[in-house]
N, C-alpha and C. Protein backbone atom coordinates (compact mmCIF):
# COMPACT_ATOMS: atom_id res chain seq x y z
N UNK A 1 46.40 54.80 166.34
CA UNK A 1 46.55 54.96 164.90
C UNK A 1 46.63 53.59 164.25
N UNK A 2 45.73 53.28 163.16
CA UNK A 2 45.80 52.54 162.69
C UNK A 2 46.72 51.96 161.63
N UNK A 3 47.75 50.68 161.40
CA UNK A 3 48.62 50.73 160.14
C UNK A 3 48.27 50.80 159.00
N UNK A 4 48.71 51.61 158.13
CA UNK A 4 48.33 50.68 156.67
C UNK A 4 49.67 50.71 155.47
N UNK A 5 48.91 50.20 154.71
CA UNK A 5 50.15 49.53 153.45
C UNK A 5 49.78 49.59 152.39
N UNK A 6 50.51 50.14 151.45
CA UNK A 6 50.21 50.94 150.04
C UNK A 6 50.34 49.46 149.42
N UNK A 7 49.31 49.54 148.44
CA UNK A 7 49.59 47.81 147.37
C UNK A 7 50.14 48.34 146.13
N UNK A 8 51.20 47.70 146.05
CA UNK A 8 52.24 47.55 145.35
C UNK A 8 51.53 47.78 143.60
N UNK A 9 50.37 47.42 143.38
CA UNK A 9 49.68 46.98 142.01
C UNK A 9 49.25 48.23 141.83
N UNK A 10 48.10 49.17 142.63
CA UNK A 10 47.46 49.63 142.06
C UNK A 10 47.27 50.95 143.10
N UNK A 11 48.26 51.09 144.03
CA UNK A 11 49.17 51.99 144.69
C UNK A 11 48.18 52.97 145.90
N UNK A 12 46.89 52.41 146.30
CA UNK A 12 45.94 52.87 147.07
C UNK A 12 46.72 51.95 148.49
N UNK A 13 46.25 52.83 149.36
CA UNK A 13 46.45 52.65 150.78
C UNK A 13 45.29 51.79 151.45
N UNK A 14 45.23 50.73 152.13
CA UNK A 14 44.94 49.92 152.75
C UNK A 14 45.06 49.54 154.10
N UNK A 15 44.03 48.88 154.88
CA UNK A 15 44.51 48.62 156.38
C UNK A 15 45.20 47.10 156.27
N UNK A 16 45.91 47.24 157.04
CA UNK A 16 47.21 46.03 157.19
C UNK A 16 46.78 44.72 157.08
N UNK A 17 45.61 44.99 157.76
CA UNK A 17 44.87 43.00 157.70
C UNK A 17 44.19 42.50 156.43
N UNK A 18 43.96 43.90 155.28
CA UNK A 18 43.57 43.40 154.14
C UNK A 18 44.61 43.12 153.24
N UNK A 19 45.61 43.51 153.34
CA UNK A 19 47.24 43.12 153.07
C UNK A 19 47.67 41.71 152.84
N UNK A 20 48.20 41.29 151.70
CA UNK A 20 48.54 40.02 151.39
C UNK A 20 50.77 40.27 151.29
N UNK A 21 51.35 39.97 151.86
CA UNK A 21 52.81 40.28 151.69
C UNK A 21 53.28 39.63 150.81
N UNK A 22 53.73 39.25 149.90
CA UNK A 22 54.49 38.77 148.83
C UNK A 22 56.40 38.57 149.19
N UNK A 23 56.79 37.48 149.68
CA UNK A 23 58.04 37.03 149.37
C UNK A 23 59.06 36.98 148.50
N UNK A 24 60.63 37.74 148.45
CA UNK A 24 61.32 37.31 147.66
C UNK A 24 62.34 37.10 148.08
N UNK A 25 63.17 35.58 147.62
CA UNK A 25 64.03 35.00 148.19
C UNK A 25 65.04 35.48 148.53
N UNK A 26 65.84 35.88 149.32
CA UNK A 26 66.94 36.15 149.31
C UNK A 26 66.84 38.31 149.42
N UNK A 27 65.70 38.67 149.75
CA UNK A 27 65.79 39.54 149.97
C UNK A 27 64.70 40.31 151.95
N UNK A 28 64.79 41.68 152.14
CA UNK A 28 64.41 41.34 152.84
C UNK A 28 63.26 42.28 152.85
N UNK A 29 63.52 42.97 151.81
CA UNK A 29 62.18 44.05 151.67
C UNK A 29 60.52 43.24 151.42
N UNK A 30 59.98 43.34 151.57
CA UNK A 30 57.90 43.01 151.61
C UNK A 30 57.39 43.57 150.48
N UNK A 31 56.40 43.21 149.85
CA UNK A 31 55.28 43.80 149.08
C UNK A 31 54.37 43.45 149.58
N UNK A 32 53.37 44.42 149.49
CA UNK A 32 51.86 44.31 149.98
C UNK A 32 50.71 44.39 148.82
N UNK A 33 49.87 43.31 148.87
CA UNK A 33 48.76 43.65 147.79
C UNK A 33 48.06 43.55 148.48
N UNK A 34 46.40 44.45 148.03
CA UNK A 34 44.90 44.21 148.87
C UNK A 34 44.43 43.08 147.88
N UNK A 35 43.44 43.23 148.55
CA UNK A 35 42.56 41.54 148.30
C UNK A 35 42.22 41.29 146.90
N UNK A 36 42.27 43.13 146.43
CA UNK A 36 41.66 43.11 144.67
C UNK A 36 42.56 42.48 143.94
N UNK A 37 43.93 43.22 144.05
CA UNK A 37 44.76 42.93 143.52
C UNK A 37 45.58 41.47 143.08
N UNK A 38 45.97 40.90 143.85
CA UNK A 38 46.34 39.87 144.71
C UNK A 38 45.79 38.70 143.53
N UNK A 39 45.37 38.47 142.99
CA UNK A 39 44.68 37.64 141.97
C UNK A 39 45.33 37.77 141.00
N UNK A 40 45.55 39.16 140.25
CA UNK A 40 45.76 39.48 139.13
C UNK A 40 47.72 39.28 138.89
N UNK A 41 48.12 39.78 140.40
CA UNK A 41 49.45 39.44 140.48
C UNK A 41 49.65 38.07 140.66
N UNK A 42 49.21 37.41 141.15
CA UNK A 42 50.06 35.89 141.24
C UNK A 42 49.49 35.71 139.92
N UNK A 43 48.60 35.64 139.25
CA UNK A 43 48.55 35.25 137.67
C UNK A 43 49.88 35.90 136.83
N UNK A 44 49.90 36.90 137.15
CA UNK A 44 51.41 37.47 136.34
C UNK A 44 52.28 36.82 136.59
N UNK A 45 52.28 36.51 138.06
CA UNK A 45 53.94 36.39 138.79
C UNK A 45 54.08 34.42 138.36
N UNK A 46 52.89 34.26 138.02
CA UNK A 46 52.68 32.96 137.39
C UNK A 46 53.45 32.56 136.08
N UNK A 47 53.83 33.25 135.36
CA UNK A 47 54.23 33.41 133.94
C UNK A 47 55.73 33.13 133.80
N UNK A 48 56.35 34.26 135.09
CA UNK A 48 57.54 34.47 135.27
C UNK A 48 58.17 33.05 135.33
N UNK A 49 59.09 32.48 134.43
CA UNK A 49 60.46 31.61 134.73
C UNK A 49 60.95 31.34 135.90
N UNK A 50 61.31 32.52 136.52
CA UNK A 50 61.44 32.44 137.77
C UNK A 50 60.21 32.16 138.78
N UNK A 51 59.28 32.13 138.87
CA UNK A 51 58.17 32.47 140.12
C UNK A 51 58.53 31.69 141.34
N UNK A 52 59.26 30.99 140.88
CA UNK A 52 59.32 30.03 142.55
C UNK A 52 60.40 30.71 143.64
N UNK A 53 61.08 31.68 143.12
CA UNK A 53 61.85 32.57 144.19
C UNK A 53 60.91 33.39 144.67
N UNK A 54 59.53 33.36 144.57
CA UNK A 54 58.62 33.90 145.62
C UNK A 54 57.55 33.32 146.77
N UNK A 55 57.47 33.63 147.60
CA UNK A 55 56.44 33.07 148.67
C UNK A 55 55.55 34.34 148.63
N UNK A 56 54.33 33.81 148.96
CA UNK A 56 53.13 34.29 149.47
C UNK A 56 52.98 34.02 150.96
N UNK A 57 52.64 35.41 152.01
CA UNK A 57 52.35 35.08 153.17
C UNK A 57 50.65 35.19 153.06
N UNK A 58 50.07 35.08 154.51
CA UNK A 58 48.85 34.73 154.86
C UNK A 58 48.05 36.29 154.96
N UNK A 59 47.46 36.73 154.83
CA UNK A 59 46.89 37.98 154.71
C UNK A 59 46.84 38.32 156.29
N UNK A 60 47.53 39.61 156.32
CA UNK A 60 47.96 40.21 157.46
C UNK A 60 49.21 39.75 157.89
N UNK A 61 49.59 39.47 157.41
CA UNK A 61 51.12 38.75 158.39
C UNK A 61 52.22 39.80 157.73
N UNK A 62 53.20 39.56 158.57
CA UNK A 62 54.42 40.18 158.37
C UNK A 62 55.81 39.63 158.69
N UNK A 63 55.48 38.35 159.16
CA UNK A 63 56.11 37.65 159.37
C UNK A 63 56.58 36.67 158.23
N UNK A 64 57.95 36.17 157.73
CA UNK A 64 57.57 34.50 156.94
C UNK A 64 57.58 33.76 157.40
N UNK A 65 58.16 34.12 158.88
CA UNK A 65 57.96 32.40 159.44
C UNK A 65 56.45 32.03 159.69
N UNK A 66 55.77 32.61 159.09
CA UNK A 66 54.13 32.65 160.11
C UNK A 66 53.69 31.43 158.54
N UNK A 67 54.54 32.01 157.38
CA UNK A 67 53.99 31.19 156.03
C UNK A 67 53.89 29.59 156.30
């Protein structure tokens, strides 16, 4: 069985390696965006005051230490 991961943006199901995870500091839960998405959110998440309490991992990862 193959994994997959609902993207957070635009709420369609995806296979795991098209998956981008999204970081937030101090927490330990994941977000997942697909490849469409993923553009449109870091432009948002761009705006935010805050943005730097987030990391971006490497597409497919699930790891942060892998960032």
């Amino acid at each position: 069985m193959t994994e997959k991961k609902m993207c957070m943006y635009c709420a369609h199901w995806y296979h795991f390696s098209v998956m981008t995870p999204l970081y937030e500091q101090g927490k330990t839960y994941i977000e997942y965006y697909c490849e469409r998405c993923t553009p449109a959110v870091k432009d948002n998440l761009m705006k935010l005051p805050y943005w730097s309490l987030y990391t971006w991992g490497n597409k497919g990862s699930d790891n942060k230490s892998s960032t």
